[in-house]
Every structure is written in C-alpha cells, then in structure tokens.
PDB file of N, CA and C in Angstrom:
ATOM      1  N   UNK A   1      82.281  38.540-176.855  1.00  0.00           N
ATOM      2  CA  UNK A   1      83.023  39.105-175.745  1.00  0.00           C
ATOM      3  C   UNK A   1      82.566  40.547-175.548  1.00  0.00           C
ATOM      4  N   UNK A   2      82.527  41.291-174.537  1.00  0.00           N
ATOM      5  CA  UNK A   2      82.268  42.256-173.813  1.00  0.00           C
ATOM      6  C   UNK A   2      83.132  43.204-173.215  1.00  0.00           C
ATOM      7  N   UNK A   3      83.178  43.687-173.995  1.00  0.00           N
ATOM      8  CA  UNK A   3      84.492  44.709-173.422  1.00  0.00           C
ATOM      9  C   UNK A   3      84.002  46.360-172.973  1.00  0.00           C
ATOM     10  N   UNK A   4      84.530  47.200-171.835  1.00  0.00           N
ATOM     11  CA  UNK A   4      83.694  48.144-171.261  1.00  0.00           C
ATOM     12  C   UNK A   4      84.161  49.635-172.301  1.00  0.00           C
ATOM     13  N   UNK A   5      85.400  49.412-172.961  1.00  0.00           N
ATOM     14  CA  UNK A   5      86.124  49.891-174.139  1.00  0.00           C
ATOM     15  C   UNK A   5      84.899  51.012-174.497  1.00  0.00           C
ATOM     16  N   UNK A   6      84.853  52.088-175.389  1.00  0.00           N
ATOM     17  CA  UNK A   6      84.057  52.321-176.114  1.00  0.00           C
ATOM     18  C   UNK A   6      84.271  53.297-177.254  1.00  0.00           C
ATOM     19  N   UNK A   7      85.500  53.267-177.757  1.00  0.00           N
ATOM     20  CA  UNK A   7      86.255  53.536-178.839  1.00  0.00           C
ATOM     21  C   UNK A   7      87.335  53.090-179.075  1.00  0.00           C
ATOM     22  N   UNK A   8      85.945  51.927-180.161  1.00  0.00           N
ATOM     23  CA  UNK A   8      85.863  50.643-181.048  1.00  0.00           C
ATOM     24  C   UNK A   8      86.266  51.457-182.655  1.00  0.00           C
ATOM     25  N   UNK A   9      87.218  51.052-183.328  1.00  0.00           N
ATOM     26  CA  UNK A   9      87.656  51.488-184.359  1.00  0.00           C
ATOM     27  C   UNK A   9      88.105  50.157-185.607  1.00  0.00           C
ATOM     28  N   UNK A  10      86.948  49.793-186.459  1.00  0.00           N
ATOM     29  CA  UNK A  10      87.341  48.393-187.499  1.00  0.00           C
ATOM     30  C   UNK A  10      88.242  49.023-188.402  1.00  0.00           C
ATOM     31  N   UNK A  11      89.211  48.228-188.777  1.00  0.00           N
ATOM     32  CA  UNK A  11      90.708  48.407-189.256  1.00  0.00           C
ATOM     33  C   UNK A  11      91.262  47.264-189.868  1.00  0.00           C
ATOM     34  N   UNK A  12      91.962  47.514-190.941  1.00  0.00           N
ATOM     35  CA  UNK A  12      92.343  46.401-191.959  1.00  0.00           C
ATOM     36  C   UNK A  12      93.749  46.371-191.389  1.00  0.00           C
ATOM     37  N   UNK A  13      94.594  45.580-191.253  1.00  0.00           N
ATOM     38  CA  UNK A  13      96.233  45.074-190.854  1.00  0.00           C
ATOM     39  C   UNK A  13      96.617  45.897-192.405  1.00  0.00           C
ATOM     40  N   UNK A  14      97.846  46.483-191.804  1.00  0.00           N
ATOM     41  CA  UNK A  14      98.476  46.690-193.230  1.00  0.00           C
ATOM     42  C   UNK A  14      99.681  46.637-193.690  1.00  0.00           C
ATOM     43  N   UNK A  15     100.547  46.260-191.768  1.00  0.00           N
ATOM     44  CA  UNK A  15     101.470  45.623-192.119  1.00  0.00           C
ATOM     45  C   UNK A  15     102.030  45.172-190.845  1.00  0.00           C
ATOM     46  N   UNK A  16     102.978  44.344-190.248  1.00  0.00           N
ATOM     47  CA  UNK A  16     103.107  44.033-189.188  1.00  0.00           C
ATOM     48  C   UNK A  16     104.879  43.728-188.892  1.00  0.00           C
ATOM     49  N   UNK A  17     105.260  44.525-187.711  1.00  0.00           N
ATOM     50  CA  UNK A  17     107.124  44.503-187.918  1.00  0.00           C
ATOM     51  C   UNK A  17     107.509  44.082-186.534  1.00  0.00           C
ATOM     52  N   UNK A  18     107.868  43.338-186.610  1.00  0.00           N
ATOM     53  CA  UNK A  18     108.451  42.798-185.699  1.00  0.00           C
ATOM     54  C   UNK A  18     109.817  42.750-185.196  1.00  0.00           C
ATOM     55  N   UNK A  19     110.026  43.474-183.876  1.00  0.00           N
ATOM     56  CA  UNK A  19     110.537  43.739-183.277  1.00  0.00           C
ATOM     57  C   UNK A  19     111.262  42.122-182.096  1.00  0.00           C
ATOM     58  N   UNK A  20     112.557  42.548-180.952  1.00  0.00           N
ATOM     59  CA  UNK A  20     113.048  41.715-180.160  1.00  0.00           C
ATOM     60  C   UNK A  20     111.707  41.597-179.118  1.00  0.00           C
ATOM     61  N   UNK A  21     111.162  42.304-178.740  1.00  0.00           N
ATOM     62  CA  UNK A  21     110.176  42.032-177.916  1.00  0.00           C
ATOM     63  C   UNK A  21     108.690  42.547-178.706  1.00  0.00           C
ATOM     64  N   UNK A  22     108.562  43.801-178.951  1.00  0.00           N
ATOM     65  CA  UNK A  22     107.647  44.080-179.011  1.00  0.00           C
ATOM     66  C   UNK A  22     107.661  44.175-180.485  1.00  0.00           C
ATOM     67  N   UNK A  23     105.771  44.326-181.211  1.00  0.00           N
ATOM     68  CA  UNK A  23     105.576  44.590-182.146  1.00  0.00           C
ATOM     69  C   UNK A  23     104.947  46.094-182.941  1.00  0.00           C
ATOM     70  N   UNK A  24     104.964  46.621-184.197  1.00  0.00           N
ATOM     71  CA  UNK A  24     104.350  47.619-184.474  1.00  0.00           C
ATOM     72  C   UNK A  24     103.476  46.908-185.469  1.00  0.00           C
ATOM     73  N   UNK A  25     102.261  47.018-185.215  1.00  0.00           N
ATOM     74  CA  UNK A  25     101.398  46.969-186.087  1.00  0.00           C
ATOM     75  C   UNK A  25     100.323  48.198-186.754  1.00  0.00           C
ATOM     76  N   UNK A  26     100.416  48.205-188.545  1.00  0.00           N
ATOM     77  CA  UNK A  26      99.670  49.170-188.413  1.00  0.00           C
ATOM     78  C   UNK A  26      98.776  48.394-189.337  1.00  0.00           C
ATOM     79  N   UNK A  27      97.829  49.500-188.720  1.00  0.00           N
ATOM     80  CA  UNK A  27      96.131  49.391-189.730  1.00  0.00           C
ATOM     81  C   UNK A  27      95.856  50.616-190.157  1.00  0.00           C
ATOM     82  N   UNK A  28      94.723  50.266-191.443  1.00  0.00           N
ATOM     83  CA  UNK A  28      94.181  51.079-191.999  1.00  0.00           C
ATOM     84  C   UNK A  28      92.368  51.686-191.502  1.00  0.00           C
ATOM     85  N   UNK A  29      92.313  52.640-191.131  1.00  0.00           N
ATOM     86  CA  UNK A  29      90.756  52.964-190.855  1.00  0.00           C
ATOM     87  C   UNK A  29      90.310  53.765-191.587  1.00  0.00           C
ATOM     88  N   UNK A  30      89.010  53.555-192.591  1.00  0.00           N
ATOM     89  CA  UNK A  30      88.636  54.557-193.297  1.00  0.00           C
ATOM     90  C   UNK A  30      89.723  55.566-193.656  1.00  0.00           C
ATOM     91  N   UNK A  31      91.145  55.125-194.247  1.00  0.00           N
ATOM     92  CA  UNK A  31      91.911  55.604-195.011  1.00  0.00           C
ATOM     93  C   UNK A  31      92.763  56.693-193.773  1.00  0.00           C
ATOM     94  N   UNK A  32      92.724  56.663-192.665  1.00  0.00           N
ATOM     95  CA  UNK A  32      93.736  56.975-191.447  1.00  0.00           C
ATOM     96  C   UNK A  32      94.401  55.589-191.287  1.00  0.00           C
ATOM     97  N   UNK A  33      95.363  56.101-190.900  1.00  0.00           N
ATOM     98  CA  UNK A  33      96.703  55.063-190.558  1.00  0.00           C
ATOM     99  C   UNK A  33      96.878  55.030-188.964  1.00  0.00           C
ATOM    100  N   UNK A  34      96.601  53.976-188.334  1.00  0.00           N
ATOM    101  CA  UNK A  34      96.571  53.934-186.919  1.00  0.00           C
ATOM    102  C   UNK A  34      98.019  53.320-186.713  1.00  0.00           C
ATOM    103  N   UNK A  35      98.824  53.045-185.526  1.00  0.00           N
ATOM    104  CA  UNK A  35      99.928  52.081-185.431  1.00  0.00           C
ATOM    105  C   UNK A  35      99.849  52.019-184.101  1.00  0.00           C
ATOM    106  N   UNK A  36      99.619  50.584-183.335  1.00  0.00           N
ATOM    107  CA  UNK A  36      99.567  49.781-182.844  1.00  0.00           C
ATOM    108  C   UNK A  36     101.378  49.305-181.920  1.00  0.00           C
ATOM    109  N   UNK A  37     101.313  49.287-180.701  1.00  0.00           N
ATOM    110  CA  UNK A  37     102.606  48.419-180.301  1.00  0.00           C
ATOM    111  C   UNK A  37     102.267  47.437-179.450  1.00  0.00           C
ATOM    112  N   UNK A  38     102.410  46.416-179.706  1.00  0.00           N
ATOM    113  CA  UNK A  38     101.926  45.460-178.979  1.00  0.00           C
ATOM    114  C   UNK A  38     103.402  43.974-178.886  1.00  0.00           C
ATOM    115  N   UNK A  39     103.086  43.250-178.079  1.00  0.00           N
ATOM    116  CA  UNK A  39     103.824  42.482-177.670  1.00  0.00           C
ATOM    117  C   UNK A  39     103.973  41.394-179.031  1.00  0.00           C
ATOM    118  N   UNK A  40     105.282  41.068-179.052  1.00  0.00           N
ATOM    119  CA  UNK A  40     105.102  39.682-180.179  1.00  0.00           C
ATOM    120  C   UNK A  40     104.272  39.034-179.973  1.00  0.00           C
ATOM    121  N   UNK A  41     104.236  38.540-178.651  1.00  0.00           N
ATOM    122  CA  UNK A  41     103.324  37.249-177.963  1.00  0.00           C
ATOM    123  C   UNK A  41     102.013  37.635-178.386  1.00  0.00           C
ATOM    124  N   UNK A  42     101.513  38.336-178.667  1.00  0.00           N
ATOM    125  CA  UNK A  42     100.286  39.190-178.288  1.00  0.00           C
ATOM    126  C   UNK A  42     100.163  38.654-179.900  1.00  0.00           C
ATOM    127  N   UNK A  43     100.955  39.354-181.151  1.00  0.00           N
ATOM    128  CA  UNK A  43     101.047  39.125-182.193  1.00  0.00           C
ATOM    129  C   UNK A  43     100.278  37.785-182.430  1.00  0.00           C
ATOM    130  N   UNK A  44     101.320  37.330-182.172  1.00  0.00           N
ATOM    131  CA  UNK A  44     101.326  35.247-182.496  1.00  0.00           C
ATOM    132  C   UNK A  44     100.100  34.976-181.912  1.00  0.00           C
ATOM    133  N   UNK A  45      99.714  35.273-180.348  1.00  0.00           N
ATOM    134  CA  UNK A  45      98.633  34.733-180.193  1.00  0.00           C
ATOM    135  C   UNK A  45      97.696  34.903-180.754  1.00  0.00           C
ATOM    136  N   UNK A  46      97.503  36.482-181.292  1.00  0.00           N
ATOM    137  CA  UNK A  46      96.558  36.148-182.208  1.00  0.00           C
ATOM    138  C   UNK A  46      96.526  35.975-183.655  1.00  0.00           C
ATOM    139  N   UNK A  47      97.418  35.747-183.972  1.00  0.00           N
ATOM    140  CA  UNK A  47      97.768  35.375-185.315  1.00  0.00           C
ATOM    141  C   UNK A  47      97.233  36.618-186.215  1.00  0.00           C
ATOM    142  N   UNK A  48      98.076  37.723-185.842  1.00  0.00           N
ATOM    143  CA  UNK A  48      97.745  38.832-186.508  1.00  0.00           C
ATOM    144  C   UNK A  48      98.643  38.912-187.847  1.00  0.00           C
ATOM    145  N   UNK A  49      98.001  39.263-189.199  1.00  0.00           N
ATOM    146  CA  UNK A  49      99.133  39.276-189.783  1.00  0.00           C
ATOM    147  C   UNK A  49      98.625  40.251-191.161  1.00  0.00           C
ATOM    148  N   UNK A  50      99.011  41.056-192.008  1.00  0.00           N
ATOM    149  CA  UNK A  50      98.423  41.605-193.120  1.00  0.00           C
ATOM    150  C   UNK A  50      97.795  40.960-193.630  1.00  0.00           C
ATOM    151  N   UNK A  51      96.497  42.170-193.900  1.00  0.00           N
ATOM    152  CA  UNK A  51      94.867  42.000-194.348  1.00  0.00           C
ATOM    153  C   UNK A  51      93.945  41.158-193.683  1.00  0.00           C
ATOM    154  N   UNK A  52      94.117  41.148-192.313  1.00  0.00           N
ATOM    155  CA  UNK A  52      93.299  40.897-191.446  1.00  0.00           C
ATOM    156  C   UNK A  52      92.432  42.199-191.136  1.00  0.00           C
ATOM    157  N   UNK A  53      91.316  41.490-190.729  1.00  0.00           N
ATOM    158  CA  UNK A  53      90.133  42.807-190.716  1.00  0.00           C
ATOM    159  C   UNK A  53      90.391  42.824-189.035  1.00  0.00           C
ATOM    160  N   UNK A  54      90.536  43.909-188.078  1.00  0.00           N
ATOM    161  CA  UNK A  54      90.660  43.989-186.462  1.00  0.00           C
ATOM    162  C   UNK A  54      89.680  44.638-185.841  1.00  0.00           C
ATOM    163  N   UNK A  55      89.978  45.421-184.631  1.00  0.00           N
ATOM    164  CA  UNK A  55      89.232  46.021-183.987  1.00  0.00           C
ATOM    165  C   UNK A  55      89.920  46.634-183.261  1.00  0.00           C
ATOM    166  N   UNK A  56      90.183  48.039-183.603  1.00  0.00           N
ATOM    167  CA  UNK A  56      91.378  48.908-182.571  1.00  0.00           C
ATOM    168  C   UNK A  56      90.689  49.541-181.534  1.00  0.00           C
ATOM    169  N   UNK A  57      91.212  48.766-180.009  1.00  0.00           N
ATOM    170  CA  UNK A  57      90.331  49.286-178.949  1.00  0.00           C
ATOM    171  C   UNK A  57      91.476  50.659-178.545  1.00  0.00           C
ATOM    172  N   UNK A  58      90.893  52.175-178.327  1.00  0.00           N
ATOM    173  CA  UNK A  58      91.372  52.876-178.212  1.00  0.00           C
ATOM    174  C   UNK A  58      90.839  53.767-176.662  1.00  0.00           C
ATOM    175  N   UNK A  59      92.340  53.432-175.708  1.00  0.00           N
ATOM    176  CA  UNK A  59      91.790  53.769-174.255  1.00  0.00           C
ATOM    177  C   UNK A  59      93.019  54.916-173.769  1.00  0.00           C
ATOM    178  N   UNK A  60      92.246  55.571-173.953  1.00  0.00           N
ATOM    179  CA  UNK A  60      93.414  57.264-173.152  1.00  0.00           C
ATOM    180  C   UNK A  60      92.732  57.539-172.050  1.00  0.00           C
ATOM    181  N   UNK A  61      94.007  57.970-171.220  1.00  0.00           N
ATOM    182  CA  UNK A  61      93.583  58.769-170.093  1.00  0.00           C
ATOM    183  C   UNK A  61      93.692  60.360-169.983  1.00  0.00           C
ATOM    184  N   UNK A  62      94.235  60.545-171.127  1.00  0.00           N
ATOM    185  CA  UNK A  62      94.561  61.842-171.337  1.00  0.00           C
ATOM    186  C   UNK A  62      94.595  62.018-172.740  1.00  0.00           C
ATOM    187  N   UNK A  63      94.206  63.120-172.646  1.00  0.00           N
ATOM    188  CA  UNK A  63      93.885  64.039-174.304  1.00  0.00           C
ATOM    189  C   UNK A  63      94.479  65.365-173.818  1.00  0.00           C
ATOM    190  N   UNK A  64      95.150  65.597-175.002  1.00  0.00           N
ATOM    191  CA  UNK A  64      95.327  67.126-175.666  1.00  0.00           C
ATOM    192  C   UNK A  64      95.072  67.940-176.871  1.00  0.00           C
ATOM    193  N   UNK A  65      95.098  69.277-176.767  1.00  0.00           N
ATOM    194  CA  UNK A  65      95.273  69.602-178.370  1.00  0.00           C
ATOM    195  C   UNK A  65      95.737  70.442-178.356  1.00  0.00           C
ATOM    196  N   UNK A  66      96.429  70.618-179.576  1.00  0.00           N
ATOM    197  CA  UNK A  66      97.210  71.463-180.233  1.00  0.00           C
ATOM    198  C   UNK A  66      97.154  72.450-181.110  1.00  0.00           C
ATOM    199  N   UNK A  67      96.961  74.115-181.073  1.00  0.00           N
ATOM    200  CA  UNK A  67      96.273  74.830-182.244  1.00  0.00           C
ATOM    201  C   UNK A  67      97.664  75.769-182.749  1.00  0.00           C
TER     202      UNK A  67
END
C-alpha cells in the first residue's frame, strides 16, 4: 500500500484501552512513548493488540514550539 504520509514512525503496541467509543493506544518508538486515539472499530479491525509491531503515520497541520 501507498500512502502520500511521510512521517512513517515503526512502533511496538504497548498497550491498548479501550474506551465507549474511542480507543488509546500506545506504542513504543525507539524508547519514546507515542499515544494514539483511534476508534474501537478501527482497533478490532485491525486487530491491534499488545506487542504488535505498527506503523505510526504522523500528519500535522500545524507545529509549534515552545522555549
């Protein structure tokens, strides 16, 4: 699959909580902790679940920083 994405981030599941609708999923990247909200459905469909290896597609439209 082909996605136009281009911060692609591989990530281990590290734990997954489930919520009435939505889910928090987090992963591990090179020892940063990402967290994820995504739909149950989304969950199940893909049968996401701890220590699955992923692929955190990461799409902002906006950035800031903070000094």
């Amino acid at each position: 699959m082909k996605i136009s994405g281009r911060n692609k981030l591989e990530a281990t599941v590290k734990e997954v909580v489930k919520g009435n609708v939505m889910a928090k999923v987090v992963m591990d990247h090179k020892g940063t902790e990402l967290v994820a909200a995504i739909t149950i459905d989304s969950v199940d469909d893909l049968g996401i679940k701890a220590g699955d290896k992923v692929t955190a597609l990461v799409k902002a439209t906006e950035m800031m920083i903070i000094k």
